[in-house]
PDB file of N, CA and C in Angstrom:
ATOM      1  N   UNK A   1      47.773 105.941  90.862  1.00  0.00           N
ATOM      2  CA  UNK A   1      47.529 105.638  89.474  1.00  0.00           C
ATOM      3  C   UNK A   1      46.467 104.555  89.331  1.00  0.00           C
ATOM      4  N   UNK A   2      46.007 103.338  90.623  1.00  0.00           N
ATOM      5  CA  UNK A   2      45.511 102.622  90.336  1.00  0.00           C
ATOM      6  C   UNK A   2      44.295 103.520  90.172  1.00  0.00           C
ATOM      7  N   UNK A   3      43.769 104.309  90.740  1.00  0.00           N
ATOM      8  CA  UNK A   3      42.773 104.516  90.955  1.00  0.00           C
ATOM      9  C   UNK A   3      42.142 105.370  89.333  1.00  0.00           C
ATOM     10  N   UNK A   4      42.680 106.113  88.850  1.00  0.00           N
ATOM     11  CA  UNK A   4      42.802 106.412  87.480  1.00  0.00           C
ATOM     12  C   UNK A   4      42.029 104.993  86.326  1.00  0.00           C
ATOM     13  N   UNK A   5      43.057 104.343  86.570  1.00  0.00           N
ATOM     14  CA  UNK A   5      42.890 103.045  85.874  1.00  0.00           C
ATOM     15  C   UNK A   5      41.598 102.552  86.141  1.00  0.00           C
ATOM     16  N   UNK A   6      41.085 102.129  87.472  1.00  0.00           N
ATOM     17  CA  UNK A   6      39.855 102.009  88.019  1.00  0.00           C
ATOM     18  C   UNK A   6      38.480 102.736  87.284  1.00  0.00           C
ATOM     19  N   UNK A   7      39.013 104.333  87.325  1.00  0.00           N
ATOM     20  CA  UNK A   7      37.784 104.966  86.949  1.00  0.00           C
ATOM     21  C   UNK A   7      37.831 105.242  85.112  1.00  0.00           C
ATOM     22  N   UNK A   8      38.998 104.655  84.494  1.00  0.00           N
ATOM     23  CA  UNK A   8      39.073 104.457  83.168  1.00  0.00           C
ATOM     24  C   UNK A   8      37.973 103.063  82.683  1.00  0.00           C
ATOM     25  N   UNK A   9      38.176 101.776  83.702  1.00  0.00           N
ATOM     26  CA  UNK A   9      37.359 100.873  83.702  1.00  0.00           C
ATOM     27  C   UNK A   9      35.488 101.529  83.776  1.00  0.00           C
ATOM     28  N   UNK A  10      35.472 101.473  84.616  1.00  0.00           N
ATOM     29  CA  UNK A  10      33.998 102.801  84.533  1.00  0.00           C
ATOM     30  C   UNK A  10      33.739 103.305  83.471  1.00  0.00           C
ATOM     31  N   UNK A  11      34.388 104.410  83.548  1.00  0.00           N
ATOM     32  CA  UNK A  11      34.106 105.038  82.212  1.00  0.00           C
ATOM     33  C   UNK A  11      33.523 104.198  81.210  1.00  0.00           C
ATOM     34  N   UNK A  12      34.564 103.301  80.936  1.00  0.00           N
ATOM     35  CA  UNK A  12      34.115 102.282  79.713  1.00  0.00           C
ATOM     36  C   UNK A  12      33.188 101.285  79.610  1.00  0.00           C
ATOM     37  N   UNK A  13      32.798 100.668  81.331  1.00  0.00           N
ATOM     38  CA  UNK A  13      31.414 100.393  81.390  1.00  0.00           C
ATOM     39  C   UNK A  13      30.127 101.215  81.346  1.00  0.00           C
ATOM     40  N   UNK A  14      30.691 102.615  81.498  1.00  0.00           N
ATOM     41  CA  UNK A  14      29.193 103.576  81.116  1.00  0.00           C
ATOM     42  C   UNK A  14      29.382 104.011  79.609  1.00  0.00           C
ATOM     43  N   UNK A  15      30.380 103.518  78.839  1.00  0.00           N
ATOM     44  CA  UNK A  15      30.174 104.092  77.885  1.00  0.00           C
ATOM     45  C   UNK A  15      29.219 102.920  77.011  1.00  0.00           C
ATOM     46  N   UNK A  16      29.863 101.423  77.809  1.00  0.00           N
ATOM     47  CA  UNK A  16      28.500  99.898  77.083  1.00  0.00           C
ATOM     48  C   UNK A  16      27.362 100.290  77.552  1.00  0.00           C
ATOM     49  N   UNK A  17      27.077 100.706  78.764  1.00  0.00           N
ATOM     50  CA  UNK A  17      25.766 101.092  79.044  1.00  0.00           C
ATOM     51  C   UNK A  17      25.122 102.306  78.397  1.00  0.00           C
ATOM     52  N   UNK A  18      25.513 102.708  78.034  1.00  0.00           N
ATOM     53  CA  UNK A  18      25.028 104.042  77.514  1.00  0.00           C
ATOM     54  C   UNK A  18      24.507 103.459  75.670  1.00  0.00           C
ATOM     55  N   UNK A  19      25.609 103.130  75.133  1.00  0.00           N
ATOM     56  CA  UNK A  19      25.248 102.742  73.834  1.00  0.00           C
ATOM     57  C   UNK A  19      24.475 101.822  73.866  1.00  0.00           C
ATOM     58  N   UNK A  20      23.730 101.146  74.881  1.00  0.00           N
ATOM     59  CA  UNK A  20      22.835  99.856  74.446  1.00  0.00           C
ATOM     60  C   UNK A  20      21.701 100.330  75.086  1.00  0.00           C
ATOM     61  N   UNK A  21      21.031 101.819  75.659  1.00  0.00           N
ATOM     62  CA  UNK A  21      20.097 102.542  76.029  1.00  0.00           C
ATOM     63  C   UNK A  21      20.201 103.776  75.359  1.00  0.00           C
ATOM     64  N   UNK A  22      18.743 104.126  75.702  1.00  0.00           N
ATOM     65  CA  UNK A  22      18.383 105.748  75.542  1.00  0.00           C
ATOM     66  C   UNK A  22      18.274 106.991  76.621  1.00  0.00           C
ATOM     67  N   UNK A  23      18.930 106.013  77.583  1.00  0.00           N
ATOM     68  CA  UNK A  23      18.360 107.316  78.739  1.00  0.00           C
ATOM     69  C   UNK A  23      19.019 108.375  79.021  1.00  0.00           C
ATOM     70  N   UNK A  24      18.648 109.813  78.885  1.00  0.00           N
ATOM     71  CA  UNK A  24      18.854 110.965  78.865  1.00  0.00           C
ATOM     72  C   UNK A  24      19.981 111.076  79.903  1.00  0.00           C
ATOM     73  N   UNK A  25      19.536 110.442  81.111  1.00  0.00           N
ATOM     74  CA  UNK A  25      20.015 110.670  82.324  1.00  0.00           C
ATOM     75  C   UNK A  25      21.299 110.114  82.607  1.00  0.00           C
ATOM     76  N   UNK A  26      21.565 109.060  81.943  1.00  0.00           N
ATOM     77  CA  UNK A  26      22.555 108.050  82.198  1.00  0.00           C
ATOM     78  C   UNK A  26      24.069 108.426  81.122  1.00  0.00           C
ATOM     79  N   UNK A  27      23.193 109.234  79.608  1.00  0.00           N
ATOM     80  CA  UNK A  27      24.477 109.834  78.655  1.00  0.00           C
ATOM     81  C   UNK A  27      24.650 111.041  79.599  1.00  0.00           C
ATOM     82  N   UNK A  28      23.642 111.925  80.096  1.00  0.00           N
ATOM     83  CA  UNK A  28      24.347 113.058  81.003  1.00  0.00           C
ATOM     84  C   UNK A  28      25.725 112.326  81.549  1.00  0.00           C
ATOM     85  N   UNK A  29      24.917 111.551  83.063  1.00  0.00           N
ATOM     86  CA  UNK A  29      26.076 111.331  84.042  1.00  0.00           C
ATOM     87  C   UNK A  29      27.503 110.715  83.279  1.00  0.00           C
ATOM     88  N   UNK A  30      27.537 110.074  82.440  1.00  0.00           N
ATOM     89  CA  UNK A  30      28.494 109.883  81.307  1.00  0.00           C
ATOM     90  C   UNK A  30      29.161 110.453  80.759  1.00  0.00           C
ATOM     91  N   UNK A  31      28.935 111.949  80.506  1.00  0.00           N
ATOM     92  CA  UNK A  31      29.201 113.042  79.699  1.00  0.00           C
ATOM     93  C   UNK A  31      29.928 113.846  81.057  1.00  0.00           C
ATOM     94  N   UNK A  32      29.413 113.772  82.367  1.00  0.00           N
ATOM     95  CA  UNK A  32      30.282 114.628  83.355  1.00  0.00           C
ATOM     96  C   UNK A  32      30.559 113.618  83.526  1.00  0.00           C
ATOM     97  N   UNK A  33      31.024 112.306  83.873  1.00  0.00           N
ATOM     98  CA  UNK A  33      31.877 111.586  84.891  1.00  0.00           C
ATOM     99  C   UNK A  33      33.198 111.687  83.439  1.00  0.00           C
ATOM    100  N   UNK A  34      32.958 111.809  82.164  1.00  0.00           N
ATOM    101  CA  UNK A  34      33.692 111.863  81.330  1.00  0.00           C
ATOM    102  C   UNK A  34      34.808 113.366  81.443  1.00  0.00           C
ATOM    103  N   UNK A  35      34.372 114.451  81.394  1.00  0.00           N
ATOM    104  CA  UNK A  35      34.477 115.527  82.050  1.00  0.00           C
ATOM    105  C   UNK A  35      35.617 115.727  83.146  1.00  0.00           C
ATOM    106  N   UNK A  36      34.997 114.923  83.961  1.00  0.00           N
ATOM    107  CA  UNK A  36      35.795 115.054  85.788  1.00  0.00           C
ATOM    108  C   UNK A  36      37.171 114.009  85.517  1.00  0.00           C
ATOM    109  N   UNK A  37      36.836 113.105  84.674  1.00  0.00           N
ATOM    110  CA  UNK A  37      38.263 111.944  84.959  1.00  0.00           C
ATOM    111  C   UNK A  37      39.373 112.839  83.708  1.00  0.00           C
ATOM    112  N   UNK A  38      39.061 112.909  82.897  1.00  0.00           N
ATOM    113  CA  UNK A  38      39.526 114.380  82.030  1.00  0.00           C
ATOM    114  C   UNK A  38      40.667 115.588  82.646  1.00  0.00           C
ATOM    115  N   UNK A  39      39.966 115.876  83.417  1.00  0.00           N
ATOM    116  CA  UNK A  39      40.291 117.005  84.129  1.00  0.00           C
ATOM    117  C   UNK A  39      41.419 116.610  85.465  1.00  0.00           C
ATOM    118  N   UNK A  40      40.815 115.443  86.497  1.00  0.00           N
ATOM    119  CA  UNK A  40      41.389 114.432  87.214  1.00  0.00           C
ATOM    120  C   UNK A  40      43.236 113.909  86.568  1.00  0.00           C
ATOM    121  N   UNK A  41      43.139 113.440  85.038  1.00  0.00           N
ATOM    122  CA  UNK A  41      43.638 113.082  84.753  1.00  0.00           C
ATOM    123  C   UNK A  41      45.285 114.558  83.997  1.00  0.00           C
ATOM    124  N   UNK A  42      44.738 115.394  84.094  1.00  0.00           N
ATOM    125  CA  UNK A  42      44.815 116.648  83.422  1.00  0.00           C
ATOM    126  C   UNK A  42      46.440 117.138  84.574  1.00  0.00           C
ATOM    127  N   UNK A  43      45.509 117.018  85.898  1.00  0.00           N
ATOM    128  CA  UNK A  43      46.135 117.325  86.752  1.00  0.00           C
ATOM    129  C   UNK A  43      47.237 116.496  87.844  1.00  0.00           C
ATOM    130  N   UNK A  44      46.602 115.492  87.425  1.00  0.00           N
ATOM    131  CA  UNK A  44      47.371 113.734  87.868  1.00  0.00           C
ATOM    132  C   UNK A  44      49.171 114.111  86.983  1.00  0.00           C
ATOM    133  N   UNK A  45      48.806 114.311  85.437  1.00  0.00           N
ATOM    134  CA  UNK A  45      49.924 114.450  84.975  1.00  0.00           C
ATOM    135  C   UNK A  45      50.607 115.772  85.062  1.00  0.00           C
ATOM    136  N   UNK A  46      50.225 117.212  85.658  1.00  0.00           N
ATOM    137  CA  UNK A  46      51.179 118.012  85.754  1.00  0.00           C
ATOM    138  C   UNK A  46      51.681 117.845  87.232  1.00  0.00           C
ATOM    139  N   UNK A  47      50.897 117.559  88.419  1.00  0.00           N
ATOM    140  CA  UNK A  47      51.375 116.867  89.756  1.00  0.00           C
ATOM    141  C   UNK A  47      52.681 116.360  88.990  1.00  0.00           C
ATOM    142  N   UNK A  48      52.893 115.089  88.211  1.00  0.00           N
ATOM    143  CA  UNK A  48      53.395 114.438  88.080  1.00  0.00           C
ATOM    144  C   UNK A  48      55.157 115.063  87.690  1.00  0.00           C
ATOM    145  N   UNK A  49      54.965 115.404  86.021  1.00  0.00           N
ATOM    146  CA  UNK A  49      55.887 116.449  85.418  1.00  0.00           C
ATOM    147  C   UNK A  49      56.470 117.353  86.259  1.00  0.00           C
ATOM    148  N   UNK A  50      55.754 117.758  87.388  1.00  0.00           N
ATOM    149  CA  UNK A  50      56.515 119.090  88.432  1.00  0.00           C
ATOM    150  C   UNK A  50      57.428 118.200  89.110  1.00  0.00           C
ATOM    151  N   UNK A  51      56.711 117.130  89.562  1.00  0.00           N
ATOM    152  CA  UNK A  51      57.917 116.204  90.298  1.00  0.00           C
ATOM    153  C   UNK A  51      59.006 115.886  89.852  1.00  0.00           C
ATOM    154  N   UNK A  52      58.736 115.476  88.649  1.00  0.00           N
ATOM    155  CA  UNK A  52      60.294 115.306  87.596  1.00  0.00           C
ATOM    156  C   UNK A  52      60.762 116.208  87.838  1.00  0.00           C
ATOM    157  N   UNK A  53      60.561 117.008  87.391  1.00  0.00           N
ATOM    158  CA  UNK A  53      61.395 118.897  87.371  1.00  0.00           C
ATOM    159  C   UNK A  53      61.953 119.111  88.581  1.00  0.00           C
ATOM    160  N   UNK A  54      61.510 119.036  89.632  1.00  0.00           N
ATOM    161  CA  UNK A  54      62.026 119.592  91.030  1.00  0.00           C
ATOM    162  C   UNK A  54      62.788 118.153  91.450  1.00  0.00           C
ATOM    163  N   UNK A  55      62.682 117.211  90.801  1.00  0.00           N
ATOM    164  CA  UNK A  55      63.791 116.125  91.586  1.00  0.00           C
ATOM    165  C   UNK A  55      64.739 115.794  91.022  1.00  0.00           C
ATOM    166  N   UNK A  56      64.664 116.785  89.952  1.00  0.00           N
ATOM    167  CA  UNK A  56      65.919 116.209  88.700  1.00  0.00           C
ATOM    168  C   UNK A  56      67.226 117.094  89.033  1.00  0.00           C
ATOM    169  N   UNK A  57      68.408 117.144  88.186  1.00  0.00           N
ATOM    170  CA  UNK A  57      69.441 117.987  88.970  1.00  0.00           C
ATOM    171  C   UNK A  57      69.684 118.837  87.531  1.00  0.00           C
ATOM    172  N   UNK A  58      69.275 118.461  86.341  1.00  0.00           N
ATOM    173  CA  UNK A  58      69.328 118.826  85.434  1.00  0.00           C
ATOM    174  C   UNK A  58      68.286 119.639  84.754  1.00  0.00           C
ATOM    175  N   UNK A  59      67.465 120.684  85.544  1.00  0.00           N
ATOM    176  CA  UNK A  59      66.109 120.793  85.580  1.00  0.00           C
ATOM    177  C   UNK A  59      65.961 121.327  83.843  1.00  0.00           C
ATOM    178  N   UNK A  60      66.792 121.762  82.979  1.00  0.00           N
ATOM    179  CA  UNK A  60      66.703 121.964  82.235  1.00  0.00           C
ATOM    180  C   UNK A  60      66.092 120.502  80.978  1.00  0.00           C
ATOM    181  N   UNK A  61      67.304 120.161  80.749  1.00  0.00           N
ATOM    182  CA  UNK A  61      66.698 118.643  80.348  1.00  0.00           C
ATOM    183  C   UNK A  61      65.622 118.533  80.422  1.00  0.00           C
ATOM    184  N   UNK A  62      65.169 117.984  81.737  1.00  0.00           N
ATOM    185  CA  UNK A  62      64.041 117.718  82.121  1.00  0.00           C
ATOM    186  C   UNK A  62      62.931 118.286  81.635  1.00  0.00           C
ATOM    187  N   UNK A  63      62.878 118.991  81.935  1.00  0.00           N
ATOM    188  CA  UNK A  63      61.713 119.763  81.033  1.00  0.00           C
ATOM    189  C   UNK A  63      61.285 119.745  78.965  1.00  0.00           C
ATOM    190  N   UNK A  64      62.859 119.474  78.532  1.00  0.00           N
ATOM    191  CA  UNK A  64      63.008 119.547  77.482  1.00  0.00           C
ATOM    192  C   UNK A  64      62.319 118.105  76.888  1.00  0.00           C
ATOM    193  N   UNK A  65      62.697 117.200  78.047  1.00  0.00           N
ATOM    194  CA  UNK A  65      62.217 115.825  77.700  1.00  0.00           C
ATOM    195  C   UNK A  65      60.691 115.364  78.119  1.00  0.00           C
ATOM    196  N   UNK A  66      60.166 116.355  78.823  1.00  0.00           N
ATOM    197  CA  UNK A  66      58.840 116.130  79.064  1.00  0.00           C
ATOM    198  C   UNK A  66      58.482 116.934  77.587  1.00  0.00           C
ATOM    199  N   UNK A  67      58.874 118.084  76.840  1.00  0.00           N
ATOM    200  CA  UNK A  67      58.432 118.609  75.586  1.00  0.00           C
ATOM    201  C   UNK A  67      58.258 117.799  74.786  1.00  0.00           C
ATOM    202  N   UNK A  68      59.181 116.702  74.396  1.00  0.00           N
ATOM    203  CA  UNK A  68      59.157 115.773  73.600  1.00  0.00           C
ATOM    204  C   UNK A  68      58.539 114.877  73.965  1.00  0.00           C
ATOM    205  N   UNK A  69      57.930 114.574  74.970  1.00  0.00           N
ATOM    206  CA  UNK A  69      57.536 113.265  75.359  1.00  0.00           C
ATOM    207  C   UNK A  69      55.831 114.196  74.869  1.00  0.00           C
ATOM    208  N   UNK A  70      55.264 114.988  75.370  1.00  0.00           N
ATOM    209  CA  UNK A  70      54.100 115.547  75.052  1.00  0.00           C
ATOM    210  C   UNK A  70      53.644 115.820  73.724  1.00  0.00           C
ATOM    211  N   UNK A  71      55.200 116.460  72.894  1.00  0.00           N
ATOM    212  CA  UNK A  71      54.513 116.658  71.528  1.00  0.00           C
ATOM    213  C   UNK A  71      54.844 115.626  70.429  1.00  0.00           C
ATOM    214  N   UNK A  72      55.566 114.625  70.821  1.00  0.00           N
ATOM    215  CA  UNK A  72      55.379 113.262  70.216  1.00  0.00           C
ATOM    216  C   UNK A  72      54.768 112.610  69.312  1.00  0.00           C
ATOM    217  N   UNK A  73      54.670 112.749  68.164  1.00  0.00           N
ATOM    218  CA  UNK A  73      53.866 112.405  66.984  1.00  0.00           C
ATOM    219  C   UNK A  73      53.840 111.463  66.350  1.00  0.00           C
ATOM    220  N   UNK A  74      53.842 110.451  66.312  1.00  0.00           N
ATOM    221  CA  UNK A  74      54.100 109.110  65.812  1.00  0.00           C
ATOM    222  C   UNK A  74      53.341 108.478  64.244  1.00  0.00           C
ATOM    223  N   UNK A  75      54.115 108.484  63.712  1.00  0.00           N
ATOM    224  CA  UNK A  75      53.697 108.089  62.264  1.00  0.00           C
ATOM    225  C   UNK A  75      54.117 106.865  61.985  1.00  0.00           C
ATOM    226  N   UNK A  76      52.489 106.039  61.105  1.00  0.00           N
ATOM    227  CA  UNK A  76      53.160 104.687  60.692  1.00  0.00           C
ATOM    228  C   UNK A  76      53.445 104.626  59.383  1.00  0.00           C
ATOM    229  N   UNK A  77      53.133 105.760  58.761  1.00  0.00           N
ATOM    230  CA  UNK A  77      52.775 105.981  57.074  1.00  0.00           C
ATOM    231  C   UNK A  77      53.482 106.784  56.716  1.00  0.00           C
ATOM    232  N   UNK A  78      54.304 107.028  55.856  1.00  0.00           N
ATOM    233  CA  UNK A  78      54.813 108.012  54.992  1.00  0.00           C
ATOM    234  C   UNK A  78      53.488 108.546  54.325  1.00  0.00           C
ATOM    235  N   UNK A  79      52.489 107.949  53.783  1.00  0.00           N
ATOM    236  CA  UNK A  79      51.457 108.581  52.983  1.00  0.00           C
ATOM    237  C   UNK A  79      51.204 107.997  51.691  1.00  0.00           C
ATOM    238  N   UNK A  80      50.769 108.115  51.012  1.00  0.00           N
ATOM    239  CA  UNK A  80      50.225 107.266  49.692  1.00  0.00           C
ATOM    240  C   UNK A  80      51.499 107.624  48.510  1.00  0.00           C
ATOM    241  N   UNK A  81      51.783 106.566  47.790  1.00  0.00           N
ATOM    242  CA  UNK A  81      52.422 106.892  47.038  1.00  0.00           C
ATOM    243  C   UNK A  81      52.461 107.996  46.100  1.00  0.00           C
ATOM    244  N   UNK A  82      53.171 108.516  45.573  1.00  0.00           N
ATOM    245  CA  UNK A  82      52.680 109.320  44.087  1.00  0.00           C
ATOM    246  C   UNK A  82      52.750 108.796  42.955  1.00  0.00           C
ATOM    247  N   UNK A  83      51.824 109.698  42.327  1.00  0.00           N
ATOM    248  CA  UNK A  83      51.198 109.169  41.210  1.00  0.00           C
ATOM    249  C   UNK A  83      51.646 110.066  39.938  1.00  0.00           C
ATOM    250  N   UNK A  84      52.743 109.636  39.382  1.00  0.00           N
ATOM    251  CA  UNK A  84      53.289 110.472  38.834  1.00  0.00           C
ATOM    252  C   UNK A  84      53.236 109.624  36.641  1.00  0.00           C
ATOM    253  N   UNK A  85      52.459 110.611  36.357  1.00  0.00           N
ATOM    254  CA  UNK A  85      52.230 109.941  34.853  1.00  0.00           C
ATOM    255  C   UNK A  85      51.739 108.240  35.042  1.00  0.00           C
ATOM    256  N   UNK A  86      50.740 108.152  36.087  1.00  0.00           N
ATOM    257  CA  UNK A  86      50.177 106.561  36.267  1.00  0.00           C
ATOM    258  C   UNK A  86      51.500 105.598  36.311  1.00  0.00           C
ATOM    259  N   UNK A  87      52.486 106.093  36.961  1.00  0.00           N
ATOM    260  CA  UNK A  87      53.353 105.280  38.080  1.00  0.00           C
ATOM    261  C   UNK A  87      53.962 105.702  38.842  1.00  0.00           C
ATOM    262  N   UNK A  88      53.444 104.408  40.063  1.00  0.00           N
ATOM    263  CA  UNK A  88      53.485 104.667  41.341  1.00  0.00           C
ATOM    264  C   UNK A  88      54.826 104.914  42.406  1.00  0.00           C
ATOM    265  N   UNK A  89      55.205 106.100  42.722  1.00  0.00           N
ATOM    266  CA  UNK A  89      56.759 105.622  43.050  1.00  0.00           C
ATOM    267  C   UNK A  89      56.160 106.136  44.734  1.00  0.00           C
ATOM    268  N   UNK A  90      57.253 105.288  45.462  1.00  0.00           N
ATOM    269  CA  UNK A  90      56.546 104.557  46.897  1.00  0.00           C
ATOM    270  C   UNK A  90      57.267 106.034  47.169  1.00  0.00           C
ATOM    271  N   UNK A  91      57.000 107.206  48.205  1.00  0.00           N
ATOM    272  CA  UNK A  91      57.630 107.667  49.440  1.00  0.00           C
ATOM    273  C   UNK A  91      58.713 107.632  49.706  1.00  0.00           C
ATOM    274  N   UNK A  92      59.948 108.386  49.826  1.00  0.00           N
ATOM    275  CA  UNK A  92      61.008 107.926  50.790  1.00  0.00           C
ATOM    276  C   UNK A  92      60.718 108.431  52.544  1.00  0.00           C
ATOM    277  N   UNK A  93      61.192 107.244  53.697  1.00  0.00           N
ATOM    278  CA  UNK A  93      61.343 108.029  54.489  1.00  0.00           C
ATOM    279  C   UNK A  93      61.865 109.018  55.352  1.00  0.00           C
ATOM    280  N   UNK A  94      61.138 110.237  56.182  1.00  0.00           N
ATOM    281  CA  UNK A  94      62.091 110.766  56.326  1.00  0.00           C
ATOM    282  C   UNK A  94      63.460 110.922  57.182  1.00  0.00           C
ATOM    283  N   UNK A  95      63.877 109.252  57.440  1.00  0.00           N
ATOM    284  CA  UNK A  95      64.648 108.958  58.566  1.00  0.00           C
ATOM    285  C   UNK A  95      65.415 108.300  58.107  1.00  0.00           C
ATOM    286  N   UNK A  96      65.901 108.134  56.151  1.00  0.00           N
ATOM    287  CA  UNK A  96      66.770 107.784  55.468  1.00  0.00           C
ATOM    288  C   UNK A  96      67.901 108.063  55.539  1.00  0.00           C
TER     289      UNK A  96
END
């Protein structure tokens, strides 16, 4: 994982270098090293998830909880109030 982390650092120094130049050559290599850690990273986490699965005893679960952990949606907003005859009544949430 360190190494991930490592080439996340990178990344983000070619992405300062890149925005404070014009060179063709340098947004390329940027654009594939962006690409490869992508892909790197793609496969880092199903390596990973299979391991859960095959070491768990509950393989069912398991899987169920990697579903949720992936499609995970996190909201900080209910959304704008409504505006109902020019007053504002706040949202309820939906975890009331």
């Amino acid at each position: 994982m360190t190494g991930i982390k490592a080439s996340n650092q990178h990344k983000r120094d070619l992405y300062l270098l890149c925005r404070s130049t014009n060179n063709p050559k340098l947004k390329n290599h940027y654009k594939t090293y962006c690409k490869i850690l992508s892909d790197v990273i793609k496969i880092a986490k199903k390596l990973y998830y299979n391991k859960l699965i095959t070491d768990s005893n509950n393989k069912a679960k398991s899987i169920w909880n990697i579903v949720e952990t992936e499609t995970k949606k996190e909201s900080n907003d209910n959304g704008p109030p409504l505006n109902i005859d020019g007053e504002y009544i706040p949202r309820l949430s939906k975890h009331s």
